[in-house]
C-alpha atoms as a PDB file:
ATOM      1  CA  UNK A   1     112.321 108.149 124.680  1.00  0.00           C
ATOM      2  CA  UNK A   2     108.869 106.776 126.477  1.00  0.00           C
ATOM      3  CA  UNK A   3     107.693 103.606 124.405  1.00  0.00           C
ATOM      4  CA  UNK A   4     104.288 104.500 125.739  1.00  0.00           C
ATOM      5  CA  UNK A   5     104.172 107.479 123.361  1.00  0.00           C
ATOM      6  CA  UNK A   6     103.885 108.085 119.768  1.00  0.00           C
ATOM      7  CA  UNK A   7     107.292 107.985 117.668  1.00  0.00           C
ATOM      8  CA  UNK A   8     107.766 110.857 114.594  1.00  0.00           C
ATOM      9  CA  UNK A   9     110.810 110.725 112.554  1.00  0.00           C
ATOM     10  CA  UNK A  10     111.006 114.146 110.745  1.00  0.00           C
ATOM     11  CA  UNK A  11     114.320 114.510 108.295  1.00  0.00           C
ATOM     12  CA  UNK A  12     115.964 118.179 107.874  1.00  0.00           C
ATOM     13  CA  UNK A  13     115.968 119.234 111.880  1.00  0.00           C
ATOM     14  CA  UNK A  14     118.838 120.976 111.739  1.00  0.00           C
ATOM     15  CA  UNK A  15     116.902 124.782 111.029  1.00  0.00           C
ATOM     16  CA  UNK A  16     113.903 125.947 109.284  1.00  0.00           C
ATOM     17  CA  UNK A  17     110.652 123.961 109.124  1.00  0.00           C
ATOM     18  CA  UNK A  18     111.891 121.029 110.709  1.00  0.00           C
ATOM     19  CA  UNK A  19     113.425 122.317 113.710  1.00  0.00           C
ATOM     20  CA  UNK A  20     110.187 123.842 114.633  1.00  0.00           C
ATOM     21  CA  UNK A  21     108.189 120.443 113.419  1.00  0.00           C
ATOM     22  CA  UNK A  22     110.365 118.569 116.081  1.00  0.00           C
ATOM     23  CA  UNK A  23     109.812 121.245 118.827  1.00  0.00           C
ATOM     24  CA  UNK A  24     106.206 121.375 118.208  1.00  0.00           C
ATOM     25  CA  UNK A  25     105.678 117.402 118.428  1.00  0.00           C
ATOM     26  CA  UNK A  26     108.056 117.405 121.519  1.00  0.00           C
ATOM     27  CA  UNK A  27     105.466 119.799 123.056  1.00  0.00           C
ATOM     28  CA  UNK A  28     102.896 117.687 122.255  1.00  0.00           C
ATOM     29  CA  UNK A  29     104.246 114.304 124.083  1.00  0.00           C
ATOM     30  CA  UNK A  30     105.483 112.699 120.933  1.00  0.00           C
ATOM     31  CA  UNK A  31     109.159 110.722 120.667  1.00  0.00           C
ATOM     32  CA  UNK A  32     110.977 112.660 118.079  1.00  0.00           C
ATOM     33  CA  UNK A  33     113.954 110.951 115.837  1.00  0.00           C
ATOM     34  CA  UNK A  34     115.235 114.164 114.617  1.00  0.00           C
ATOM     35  CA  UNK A  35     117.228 113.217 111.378  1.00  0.00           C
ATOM     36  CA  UNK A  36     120.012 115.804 111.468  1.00  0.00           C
ATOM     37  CA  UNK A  37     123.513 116.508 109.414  1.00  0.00           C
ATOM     38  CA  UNK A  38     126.011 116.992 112.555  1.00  0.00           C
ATOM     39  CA  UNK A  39     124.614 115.179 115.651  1.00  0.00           C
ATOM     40  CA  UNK A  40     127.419 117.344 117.661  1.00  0.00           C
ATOM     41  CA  UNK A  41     126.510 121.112 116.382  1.00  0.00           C
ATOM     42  CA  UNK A  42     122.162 121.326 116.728  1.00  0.00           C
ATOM     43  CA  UNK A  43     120.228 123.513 118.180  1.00  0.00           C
ATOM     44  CA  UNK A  44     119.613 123.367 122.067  1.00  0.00           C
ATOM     45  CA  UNK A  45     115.674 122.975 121.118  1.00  0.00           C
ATOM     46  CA  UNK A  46     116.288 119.371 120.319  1.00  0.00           C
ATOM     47  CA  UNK A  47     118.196 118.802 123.382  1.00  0.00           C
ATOM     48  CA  UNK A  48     115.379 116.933 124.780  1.00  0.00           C
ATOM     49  CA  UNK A  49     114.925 113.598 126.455  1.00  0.00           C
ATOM     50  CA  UNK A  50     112.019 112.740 124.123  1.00  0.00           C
ATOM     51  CA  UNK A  51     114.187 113.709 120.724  1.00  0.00           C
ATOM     52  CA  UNK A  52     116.519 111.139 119.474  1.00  0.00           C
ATOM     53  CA  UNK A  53     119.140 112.703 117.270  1.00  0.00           C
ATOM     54  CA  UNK A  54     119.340 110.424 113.871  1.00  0.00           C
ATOM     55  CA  UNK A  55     122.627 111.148 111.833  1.00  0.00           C
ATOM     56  CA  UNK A  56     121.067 111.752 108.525  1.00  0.00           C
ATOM     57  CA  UNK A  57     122.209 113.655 105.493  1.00  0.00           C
ATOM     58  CA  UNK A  58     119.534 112.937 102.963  1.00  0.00           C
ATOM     59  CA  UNK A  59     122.266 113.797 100.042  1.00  0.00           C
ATOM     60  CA  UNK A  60     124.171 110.753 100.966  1.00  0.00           C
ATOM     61  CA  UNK A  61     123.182 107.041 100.156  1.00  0.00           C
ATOM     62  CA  UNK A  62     125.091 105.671 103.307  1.00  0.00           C
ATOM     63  CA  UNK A  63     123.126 107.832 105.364  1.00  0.00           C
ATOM     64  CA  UNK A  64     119.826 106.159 104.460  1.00  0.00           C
ATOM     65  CA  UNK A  65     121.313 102.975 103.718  1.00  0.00           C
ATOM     66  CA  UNK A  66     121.777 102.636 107.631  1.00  0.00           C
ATOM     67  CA  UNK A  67     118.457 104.080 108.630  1.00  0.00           C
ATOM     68  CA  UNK A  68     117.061 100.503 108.403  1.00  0.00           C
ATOM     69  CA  UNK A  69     119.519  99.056 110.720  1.00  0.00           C
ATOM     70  CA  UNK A  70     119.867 102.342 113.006  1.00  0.00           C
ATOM     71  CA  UNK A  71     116.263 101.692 113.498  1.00  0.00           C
ATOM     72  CA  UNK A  72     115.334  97.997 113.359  1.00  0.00           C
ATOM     73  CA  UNK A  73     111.978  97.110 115.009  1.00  0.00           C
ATOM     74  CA  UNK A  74     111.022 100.490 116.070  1.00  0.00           C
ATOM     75  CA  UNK A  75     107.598 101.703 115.944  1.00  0.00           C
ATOM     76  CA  UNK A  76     107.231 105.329 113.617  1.00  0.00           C
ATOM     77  CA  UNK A  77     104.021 106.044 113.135  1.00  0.00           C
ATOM     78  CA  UNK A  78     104.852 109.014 110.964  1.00  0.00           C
ATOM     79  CA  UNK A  79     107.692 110.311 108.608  1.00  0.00           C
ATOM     80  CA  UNK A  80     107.628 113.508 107.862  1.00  0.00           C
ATOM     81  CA  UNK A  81     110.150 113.956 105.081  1.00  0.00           C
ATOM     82  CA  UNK A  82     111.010 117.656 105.126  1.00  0.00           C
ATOM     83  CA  UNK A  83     114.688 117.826 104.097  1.00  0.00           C
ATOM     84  CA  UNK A  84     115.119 119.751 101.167  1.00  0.00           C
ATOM     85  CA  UNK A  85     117.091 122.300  98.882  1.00  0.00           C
ATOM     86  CA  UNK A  86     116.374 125.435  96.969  1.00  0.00           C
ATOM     87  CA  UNK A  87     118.395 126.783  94.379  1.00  0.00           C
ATOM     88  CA  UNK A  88     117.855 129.356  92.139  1.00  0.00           C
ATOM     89  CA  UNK A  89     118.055 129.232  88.486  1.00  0.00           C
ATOM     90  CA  UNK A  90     116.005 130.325  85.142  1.00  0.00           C
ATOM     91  CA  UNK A  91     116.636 129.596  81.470  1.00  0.00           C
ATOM     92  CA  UNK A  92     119.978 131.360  81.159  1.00  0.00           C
ATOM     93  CA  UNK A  93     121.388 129.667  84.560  1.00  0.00           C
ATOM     94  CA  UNK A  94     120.065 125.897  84.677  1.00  0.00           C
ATOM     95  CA  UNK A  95     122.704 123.698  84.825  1.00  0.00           C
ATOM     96  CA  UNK A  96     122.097 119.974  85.257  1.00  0.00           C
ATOM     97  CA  UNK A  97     124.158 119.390  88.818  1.00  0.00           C
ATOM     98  CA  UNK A  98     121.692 121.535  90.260  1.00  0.00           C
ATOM     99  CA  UNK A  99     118.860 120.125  89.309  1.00  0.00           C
ATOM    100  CA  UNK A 100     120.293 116.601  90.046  1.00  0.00           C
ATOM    101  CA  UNK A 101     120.960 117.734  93.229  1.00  0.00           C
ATOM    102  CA  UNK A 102     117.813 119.117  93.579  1.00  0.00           C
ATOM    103  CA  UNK A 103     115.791 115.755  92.585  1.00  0.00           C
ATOM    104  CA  UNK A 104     117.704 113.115  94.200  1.00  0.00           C
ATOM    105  CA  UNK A 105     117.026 115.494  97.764  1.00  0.00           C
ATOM    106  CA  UNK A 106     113.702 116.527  97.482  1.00  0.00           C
ATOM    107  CA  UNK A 107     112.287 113.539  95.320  1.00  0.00           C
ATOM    108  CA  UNK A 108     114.354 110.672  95.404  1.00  0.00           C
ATOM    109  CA  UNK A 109     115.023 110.669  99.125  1.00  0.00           C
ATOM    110  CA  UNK A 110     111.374 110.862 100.237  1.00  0.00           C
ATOM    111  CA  UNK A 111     111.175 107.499  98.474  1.00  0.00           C
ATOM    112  CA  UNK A 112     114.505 105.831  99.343  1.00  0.00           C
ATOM    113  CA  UNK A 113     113.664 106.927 103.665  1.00  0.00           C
ATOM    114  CA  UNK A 114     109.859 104.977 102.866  1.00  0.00           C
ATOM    115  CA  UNK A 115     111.598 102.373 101.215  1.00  0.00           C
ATOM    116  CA  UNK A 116     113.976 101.756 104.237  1.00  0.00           C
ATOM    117  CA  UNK A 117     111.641 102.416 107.118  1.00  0.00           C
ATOM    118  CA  UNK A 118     108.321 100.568 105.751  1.00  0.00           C
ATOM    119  CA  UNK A 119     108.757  98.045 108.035  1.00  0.00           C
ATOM    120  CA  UNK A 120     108.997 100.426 110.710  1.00  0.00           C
ATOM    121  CA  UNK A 121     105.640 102.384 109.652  1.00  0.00           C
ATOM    122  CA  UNK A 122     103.380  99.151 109.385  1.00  0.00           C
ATOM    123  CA  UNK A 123     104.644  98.533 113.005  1.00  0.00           C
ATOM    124  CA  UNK A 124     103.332 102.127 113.899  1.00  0.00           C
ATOM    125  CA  UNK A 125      99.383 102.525 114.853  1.00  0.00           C
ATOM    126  CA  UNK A 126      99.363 105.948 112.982  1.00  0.00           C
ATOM    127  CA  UNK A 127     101.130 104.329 109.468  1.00  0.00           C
ATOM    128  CA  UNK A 128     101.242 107.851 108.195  1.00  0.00           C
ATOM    129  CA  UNK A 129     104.151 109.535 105.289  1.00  0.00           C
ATOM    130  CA  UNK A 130     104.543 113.090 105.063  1.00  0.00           C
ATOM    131  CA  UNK A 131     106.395 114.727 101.705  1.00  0.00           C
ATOM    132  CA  UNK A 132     106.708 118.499 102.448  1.00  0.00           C
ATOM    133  CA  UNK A 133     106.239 119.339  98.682  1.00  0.00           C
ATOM    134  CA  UNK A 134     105.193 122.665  97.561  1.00  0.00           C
ATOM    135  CA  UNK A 135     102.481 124.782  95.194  1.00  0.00           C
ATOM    136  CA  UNK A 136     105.866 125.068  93.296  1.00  0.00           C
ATOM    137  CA  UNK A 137     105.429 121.700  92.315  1.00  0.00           C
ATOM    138  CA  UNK A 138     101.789 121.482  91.145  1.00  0.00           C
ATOM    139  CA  UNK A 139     100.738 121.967  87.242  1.00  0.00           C
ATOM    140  CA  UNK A 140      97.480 123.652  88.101  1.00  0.00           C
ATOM    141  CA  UNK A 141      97.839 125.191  91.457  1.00  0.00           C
ATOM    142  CA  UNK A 142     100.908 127.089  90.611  1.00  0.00           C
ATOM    143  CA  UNK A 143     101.694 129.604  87.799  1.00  0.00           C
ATOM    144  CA  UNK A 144     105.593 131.556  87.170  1.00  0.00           C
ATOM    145  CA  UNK A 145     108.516 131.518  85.558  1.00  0.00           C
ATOM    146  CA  UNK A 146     111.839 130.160  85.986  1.00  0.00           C
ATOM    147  CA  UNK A 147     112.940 128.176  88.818  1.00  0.00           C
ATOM    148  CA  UNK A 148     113.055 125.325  86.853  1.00  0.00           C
ATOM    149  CA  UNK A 149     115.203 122.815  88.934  1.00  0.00           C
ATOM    150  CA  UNK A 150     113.014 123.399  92.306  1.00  0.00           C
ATOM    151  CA  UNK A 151     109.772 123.245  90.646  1.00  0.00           C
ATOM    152  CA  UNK A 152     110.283 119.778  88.630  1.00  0.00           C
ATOM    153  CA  UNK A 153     111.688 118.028  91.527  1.00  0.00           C
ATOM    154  CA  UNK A 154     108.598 119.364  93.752  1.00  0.00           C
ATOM    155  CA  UNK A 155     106.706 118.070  91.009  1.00  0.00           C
ATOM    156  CA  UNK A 156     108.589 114.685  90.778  1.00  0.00           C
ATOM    157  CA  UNK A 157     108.123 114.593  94.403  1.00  0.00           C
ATOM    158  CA  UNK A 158     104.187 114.831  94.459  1.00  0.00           C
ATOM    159  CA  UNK A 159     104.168 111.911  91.325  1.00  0.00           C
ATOM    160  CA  UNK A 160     106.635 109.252  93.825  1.00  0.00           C
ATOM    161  CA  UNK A 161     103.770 110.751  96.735  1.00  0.00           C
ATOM    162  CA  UNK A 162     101.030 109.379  94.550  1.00  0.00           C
ATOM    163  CA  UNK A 163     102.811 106.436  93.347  1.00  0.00           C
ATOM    164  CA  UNK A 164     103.527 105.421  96.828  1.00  0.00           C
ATOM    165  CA  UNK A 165      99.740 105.894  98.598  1.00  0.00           C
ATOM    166  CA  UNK A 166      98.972 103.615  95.872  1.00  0.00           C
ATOM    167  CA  UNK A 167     101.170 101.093  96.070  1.00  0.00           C
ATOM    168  CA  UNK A 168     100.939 100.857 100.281  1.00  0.00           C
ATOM    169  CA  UNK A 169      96.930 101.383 100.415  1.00  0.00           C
ATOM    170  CA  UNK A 170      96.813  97.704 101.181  1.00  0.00           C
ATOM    171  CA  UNK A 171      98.969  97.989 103.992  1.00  0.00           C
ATOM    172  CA  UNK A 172      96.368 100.318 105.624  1.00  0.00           C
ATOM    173  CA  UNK A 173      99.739 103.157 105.305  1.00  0.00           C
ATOM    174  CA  UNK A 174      98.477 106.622 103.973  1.00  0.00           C
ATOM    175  CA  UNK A 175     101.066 108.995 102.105  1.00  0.00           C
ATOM    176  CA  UNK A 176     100.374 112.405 101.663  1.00  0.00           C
ATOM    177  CA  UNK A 177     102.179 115.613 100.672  1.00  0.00           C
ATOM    178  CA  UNK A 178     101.707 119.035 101.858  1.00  0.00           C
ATOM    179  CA  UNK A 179     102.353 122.831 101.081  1.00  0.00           C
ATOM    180  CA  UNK A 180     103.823 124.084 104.400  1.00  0.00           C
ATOM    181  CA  UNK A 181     103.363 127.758 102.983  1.00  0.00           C
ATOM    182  CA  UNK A 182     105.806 129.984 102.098  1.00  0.00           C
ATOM    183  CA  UNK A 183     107.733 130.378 104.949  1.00  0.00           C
ATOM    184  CA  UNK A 184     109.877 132.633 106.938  1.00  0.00           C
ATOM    185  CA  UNK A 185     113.690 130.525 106.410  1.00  0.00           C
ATOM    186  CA  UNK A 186     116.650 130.354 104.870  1.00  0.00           C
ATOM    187  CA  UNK A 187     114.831 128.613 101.887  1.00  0.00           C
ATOM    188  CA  UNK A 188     112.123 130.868 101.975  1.00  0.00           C
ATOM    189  CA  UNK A 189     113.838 134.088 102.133  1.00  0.00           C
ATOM    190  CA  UNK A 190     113.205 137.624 104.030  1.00  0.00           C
ATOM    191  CA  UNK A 191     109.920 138.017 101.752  1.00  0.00           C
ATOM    192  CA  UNK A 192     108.029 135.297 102.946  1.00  0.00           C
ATOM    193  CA  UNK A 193     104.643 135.553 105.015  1.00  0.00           C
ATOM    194  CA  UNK A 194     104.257 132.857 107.253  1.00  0.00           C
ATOM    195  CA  UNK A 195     106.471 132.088 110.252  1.00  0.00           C
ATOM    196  CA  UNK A 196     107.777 128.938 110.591  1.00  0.00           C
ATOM    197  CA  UNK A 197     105.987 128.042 113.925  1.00  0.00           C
ATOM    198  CA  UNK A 198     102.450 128.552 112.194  1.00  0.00           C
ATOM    199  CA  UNK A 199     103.372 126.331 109.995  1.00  0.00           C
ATOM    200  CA  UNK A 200     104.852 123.568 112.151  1.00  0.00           C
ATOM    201  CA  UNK A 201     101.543 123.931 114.916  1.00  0.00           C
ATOM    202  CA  UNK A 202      98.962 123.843 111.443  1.00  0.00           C
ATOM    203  CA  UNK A 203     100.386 120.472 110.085  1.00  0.00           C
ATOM    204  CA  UNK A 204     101.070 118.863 113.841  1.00  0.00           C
ATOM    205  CA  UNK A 205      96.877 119.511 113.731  1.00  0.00           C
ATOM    206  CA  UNK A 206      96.514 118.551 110.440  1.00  0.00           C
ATOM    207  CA  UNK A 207      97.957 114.742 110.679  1.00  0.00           C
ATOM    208  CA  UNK A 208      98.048 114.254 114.543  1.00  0.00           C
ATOM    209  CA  UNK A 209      94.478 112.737 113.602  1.00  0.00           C
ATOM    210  CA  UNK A 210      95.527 110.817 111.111  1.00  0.00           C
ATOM    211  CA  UNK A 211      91.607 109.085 110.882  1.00  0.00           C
ATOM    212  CA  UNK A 212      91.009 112.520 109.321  1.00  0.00           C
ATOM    213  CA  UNK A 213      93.068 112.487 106.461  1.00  0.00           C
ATOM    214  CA  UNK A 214      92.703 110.845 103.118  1.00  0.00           C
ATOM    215  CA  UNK A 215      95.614 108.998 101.671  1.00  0.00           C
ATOM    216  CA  UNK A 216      97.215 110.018  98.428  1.00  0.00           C
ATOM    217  CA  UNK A 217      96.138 113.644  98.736  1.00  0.00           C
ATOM    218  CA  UNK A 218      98.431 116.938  98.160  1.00  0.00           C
ATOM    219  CA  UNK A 219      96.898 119.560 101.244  1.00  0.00           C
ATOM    220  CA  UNK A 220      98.159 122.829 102.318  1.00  0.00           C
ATOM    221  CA  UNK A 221      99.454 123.043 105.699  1.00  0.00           C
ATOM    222  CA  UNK A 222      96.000 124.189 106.768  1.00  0.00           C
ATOM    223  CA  UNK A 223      94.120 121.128 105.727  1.00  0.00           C
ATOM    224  CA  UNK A 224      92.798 122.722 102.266  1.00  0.00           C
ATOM    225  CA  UNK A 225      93.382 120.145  99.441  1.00  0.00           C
ATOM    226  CA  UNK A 226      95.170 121.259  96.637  1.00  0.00           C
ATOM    227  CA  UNK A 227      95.281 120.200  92.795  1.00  0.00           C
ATOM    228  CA  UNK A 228      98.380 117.956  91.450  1.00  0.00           C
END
């Protein structure tokens, strides 16, 4: 990794969304901490000289416990935290493990990584967090039934994303969350409309220029801002 360059940590590399948000930023001459469940089984895309493999399973509290100390000192100027789960469910099928589950990834862990790496980010010129939420997640952008798990930790998630670009505004650190879409993955299913590289290349634009953005703001993955 060139200490001359930018430095993105981006959590959930392993497929999906996030291999293609490491693959896009390695294009464009950023280091890349690619958090990732099995450093020894990943895709050859992040087999890269400017992509540092981070063991990081965002279900497990050791995992993030250690991010502080894996990466003491080191610049990030952003986080993109993009690890998440989807599970199906509706009124007949909710249990409460899955929608545990559910929260403590896509909520909880957003805030635990910012808690651990804040240091890290106010060391960073760009001082930017990403939560890869979801329309799913919003009360007036977003209108269904069922999927009750996914959509209340989405919506958990945008409430910490708030909570947070208030409480770090005087640290000059902007947090944000975006709707990447719905996308072309495992998560997203064979329905979905937008492939996962569109995606990736529209938010690398959207917070590359981070001067651009506005902190505390929930924006689609092609810069439109969306209701909470």
């Amino acid at each position: 990794m060139n200490n001359h360059k930018k430095t993105v940590l981006i959590t959930g590399c392993s497929q999906g969304l996030g291999l293609e948000l490491a693959t896009v930023f390695s294009a464009n001459c950023w280091n890349v901490i690619a958090g990732v469940r099995n450093v020894n089984s990943v895709d050859s895309r992040l087999q890269l000289a400017n992509i540092r493999l981070l063991s990081l399973d965002v279900q497990k509290s050791e995992d993030i416990s250690n991010i502080s100390q894996e990466l003491a000192s080191l610049p990030i100027d952003i986080i993109i935290n993009n690890a998440g789960i989807f599970k199906e469910d509706n009124l007949e099928i909710v249990s409460t493990e899955d929608m545990l589950e559910m929260y403590c990834t896509n909520a909880i862990a957003p805030l635990l990584i910012t808690q651990k790496l804040i240091n890290n980010i106010i060391l960073g010129s760009n001082k930017t967090i990403v939560v890869i939420s979801g329309r799913m997640g919003s009360f007036d952008s977003y209108s269904g039934t069922g999927f009750y798990g996914y959509r209340a930790s989405k919506a958990a998630a945008n409430m910490l994303t708030k909570i947070m670009a208030h409480d770090l505004s005087d640290k000059n650190v902007k947090v944000i969350a975006i709707h990447p879409g719905w996308i072309k993955t495992k998560m997203g299913g064979k329905n979905a409309k937008i492939c996962p590289n569109k995606s990736a290349n529209s938010i690398f634009k959207l917070i590359n220029n981070t001067h651009e953005i506005e902190t505390g703001v929930f924006y689609t993955f092609e810069g439109q801002k969306l209701k909470w």
